[in-house]
C-alpha atoms as a PDB file:
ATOM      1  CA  UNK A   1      76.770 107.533  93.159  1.00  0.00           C
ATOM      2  CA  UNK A   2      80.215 106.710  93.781  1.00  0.00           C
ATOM      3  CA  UNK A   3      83.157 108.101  91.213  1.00  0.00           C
ATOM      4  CA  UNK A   4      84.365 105.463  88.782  1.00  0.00           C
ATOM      5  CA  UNK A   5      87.386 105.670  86.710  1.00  0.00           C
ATOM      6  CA  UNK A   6      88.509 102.421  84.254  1.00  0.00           C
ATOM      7  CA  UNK A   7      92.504 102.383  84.547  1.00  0.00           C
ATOM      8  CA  UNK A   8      94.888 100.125  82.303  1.00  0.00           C
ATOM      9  CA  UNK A   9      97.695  98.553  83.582  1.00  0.00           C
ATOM     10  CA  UNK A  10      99.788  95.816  81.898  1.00  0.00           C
ATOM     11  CA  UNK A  11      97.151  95.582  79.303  1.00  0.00           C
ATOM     12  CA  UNK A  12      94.285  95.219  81.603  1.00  0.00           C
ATOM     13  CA  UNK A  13      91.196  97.510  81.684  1.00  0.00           C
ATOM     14  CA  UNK A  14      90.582  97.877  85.260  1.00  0.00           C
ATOM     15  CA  UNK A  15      87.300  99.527  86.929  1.00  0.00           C
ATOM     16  CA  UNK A  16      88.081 100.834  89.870  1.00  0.00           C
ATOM     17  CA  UNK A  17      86.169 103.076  92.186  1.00  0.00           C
ATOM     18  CA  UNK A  18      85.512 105.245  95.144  1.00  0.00           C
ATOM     19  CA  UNK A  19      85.008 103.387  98.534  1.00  0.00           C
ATOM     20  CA  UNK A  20      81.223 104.027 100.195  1.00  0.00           C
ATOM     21  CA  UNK A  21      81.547 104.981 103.892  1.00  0.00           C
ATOM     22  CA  UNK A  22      80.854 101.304 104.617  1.00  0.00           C
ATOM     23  CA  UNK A  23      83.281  99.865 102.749  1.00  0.00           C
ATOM     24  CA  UNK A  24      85.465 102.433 104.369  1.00  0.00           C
ATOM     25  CA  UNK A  25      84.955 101.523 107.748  1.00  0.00           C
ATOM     26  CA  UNK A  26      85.156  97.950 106.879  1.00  0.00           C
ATOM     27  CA  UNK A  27      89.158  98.572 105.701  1.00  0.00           C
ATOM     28  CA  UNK A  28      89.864 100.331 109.132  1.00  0.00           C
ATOM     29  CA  UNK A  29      88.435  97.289 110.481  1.00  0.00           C
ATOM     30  CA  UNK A  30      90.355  95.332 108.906  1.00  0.00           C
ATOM     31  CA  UNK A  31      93.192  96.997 108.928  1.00  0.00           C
ATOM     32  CA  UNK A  32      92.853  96.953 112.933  1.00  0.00           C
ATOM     33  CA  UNK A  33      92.679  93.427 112.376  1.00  0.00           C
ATOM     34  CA  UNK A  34      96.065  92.756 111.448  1.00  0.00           C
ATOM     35  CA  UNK A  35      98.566  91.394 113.485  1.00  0.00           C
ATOM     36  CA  UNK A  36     100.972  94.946 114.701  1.00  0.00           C
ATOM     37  CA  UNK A  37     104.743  93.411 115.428  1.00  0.00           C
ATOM     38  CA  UNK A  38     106.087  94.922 118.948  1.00  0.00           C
ATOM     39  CA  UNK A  39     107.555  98.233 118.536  1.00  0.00           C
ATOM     40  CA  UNK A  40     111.310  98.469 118.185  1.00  0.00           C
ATOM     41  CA  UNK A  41     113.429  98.547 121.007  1.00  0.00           C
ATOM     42  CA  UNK A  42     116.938  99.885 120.853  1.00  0.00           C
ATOM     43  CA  UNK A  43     117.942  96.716 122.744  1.00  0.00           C
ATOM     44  CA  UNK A  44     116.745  94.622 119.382  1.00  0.00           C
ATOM     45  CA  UNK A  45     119.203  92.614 117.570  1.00  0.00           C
ATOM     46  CA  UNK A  46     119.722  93.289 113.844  1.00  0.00           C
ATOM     47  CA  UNK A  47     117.183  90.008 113.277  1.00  0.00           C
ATOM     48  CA  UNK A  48     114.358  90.920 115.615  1.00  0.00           C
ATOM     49  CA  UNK A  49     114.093  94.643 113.693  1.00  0.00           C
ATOM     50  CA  UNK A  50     114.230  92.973 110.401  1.00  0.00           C
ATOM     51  CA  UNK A  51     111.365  90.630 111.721  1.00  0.00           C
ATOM     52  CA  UNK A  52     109.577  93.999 113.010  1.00  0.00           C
ATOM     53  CA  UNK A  53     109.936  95.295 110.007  1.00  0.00           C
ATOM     54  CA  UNK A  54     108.871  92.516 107.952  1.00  0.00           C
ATOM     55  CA  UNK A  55     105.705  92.568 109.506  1.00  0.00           C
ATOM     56  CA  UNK A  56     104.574  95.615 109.064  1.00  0.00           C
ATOM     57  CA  UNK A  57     105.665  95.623 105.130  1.00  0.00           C
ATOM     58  CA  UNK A  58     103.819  92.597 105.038  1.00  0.00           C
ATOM     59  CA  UNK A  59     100.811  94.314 107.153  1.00  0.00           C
ATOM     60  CA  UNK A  60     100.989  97.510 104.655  1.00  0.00           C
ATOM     61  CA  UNK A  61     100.635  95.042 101.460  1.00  0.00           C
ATOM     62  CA  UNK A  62      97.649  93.263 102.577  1.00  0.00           C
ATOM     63  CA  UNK A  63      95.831  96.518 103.182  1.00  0.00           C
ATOM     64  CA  UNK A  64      96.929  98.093 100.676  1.00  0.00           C
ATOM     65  CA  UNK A  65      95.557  95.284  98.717  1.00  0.00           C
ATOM     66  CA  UNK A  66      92.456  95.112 100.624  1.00  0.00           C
ATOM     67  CA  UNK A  67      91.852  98.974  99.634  1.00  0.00           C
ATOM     68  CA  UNK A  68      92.174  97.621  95.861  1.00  0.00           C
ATOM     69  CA  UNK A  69      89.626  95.073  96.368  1.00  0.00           C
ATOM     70  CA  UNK A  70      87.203  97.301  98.273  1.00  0.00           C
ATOM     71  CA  UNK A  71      87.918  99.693  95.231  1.00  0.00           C
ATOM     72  CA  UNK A  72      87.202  96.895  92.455  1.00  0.00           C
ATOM     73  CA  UNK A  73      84.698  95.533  94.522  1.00  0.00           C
ATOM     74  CA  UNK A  74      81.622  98.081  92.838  1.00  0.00           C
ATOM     75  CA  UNK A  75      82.181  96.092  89.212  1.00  0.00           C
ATOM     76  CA  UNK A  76      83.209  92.575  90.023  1.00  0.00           C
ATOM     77  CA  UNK A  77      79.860  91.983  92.478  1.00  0.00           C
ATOM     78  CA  UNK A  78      80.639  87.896  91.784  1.00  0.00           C
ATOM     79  CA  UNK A  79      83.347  88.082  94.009  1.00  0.00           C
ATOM     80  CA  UNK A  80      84.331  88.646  97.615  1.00  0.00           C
ATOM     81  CA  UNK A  81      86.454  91.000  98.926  1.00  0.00           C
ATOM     82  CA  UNK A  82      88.865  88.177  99.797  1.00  0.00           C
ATOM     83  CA  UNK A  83      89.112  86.860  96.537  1.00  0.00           C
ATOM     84  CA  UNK A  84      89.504  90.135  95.173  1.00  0.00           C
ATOM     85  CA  UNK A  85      92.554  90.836  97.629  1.00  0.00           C
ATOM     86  CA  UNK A  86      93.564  87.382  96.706  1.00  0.00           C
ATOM     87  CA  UNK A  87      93.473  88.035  93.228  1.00  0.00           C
ATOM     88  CA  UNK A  88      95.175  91.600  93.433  1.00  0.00           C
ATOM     89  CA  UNK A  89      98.126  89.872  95.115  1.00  0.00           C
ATOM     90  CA  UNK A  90      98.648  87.165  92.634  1.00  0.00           C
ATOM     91  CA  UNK A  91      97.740  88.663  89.418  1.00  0.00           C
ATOM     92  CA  UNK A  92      99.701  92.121  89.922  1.00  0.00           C
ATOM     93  CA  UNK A  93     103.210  92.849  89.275  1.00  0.00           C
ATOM     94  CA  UNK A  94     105.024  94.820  92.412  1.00  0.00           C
ATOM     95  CA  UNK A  95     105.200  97.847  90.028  1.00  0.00           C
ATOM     96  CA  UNK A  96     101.799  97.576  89.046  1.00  0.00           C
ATOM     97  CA  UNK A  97     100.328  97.012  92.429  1.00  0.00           C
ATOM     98  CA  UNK A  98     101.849 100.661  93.392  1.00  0.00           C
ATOM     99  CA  UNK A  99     100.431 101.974  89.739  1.00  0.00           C
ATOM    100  CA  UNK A 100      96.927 100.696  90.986  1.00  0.00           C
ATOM    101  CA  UNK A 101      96.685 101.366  94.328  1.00  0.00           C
ATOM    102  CA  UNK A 102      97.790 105.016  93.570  1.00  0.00           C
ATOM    103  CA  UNK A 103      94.905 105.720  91.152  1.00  0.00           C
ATOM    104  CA  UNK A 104      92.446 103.578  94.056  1.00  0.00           C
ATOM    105  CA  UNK A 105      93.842 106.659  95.994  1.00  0.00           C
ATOM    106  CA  UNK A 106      93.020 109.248  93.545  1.00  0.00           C
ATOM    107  CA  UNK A 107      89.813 108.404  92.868  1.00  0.00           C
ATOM    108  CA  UNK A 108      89.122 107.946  96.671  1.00  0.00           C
ATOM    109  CA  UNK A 109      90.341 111.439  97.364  1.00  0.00           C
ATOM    110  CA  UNK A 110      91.812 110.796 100.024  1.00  0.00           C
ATOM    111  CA  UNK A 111      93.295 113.704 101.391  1.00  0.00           C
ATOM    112  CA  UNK A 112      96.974 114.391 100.685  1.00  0.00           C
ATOM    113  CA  UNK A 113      99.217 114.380 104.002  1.00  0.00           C
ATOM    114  CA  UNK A 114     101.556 117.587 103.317  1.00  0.00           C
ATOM    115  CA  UNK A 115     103.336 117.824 106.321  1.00  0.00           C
ATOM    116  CA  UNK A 116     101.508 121.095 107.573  1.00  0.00           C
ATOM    117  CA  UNK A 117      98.834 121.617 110.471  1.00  0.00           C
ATOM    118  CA  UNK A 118      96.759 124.046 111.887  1.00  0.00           C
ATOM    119  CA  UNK A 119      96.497 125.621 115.133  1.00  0.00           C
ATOM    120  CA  UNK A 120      94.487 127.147 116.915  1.00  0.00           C
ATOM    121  CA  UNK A 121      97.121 129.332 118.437  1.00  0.00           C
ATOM    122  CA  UNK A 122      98.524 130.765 115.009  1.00  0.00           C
ATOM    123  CA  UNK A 123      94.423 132.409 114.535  1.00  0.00           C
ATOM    124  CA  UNK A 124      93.698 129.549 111.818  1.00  0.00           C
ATOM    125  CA  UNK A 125      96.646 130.437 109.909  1.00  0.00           C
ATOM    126  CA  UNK A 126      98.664 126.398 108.565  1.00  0.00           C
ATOM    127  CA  UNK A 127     101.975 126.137 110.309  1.00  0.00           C
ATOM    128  CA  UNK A 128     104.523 123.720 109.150  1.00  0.00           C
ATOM    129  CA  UNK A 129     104.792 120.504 111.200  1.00  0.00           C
END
């Protein structure tokens, strides 16, 4: 059974919950899907690094918004994850996009990046990065 958690935002009851491992390998498909913009080059012009850079906002909101549908994809089975993403990115406020997508996180537990590793040169013991 997959963790559920109803979260309000704006007024709205949402159910949101945990991706299954399918579901999860269908986001890093799709998120391998999206178009990547060429990396910056330090002979860009100011206008071909704010194009870069547009792209891959625009790339992080559509998966980010994909990860919502995914997540609100378990109680609203009369709709597909398209017009769920569709839906998340025309319903939600900028603010409350981040609000939701942050508790799609949580209840995901997805592990939190903290800027340490280990190694196996240290005997197991967590180095900073």
């Amino acid at each position: 059974m997959l963790k559920q958690i109803k979260f309000e935002v704006s007024g709205q009851i949402l159910q949101l919950s945990a991706l299954s491992a399918l579901d999860y390998l269908e986001y890093i498909e799709y998120m391998n899907s999206l178009e990547k913009p060429e990396p910056i080059k330090t002979e860009d012009t100011e206008k071909e690094i704010n194009a870069k850079l547009n792209q891959m906002t625009r790339n992080n909101l559509l998966a980010h918004a994909r990860l919502i549908a995914f997540s609100l994809s378990h109680s609203q089975t009369d709709k597909t994850i398209e017009e769920l993403q569709k839906e998340v990115l025309t319903t939600l406020t900028n603010s409350d996009f981040y609000l939701v997508l942050e508790a799609v996180q949580n209840v995901c537990n997805f592990p939190k990046s903290d800027g340490r590793e280990e190694t196996e040169s240290t005997g197991g013991e967590v180095k900073n990065a």
